[in-house]
Protein backbone atom coordinates (compact mmCIF):
# COMPACT_ATOMS: atom_id res chain seq x y z
CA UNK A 1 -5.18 19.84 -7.90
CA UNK A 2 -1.56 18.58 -7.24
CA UNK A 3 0.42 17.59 -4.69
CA UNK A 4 4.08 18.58 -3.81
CA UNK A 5 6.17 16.31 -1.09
CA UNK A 6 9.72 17.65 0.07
CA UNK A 7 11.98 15.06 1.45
CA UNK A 8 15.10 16.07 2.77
CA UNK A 9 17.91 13.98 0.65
CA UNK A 10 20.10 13.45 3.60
CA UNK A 11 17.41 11.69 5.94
CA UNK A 12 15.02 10.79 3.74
CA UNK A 13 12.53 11.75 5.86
CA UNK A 14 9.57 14.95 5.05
CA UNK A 15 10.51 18.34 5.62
CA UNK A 16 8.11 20.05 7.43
CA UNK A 17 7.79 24.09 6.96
CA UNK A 18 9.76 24.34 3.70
CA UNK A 19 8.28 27.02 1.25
CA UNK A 20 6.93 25.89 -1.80
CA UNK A 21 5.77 28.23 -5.12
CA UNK A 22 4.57 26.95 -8.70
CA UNK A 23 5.28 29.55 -11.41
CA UNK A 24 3.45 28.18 -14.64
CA UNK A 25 4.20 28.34 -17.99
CA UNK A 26 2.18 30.78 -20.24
CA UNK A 27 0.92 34.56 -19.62
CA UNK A 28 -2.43 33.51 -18.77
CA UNK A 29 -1.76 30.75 -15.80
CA UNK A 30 0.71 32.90 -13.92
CA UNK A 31 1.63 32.11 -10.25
CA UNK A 32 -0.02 29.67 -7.20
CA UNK A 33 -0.17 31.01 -3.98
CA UNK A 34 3.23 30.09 -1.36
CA UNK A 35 2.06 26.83 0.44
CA UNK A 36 4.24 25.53 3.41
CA UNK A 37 4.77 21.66 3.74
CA UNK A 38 3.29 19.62 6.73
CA UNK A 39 4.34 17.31 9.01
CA UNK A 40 4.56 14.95 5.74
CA UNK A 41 5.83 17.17 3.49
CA UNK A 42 3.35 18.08 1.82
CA UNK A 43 2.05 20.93 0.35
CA UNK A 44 -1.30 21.00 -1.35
CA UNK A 45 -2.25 23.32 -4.04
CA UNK A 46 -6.09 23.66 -5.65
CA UNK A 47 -4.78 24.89 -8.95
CA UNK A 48 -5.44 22.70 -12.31
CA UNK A 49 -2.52 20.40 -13.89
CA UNK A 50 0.09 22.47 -15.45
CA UNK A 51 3.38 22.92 -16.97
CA UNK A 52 5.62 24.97 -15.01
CA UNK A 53 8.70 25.27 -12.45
CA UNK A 54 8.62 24.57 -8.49
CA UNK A 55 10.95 25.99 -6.29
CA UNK A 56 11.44 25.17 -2.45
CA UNK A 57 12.26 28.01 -0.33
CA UNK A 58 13.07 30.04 -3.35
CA UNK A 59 15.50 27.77 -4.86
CA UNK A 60 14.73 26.09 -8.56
CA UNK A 61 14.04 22.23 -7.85
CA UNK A 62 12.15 21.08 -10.48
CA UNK A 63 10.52 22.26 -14.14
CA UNK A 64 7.87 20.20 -16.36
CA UNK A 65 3.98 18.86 -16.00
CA UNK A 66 3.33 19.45 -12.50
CA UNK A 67 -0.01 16.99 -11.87
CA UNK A 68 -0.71 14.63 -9.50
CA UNK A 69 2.18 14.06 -6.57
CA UNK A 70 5.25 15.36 -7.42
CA UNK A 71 8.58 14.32 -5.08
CA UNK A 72 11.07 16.50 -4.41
CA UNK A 73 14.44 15.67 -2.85
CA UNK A 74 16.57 18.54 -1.02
């Protein structure tokens, strides 16, 4: 299980109803299912501790381990 938080850059303060995808690396882990932040920016995904890339409403934002809380600024 992970957790991804999108805070917008200008405001600093949690985007709420931004898009969120994990593509993983490796044939076998494949995609996570779209999750939509809440009111804190979050979106919360079931799926194990991975390598891989997140984008926020379909743009790249980060790539590497994806575990734990991971920050994003837009």
């Amino acid at each position: 299980m992970f957790t991804v938080q999108v805070i917008e850059s200008n405001s600093g303060k949690p985007a709420e109803g931004k898009k969120v995808s994990v593509i993983f690396n490796g044939f076998t882990r494949g995609v996570a299912r779209d999750q939509y932040t809440d009111r804190n920016g979050e979106a919360h995904f079931s799926e194990d501790n991975g390598d891989g890339t997140i984008y926020v409403q379909g743009t790249k934002a980060y790539e590497g381990r994806i575990e734990g809380r991971k920050i994003i600024y837009t």
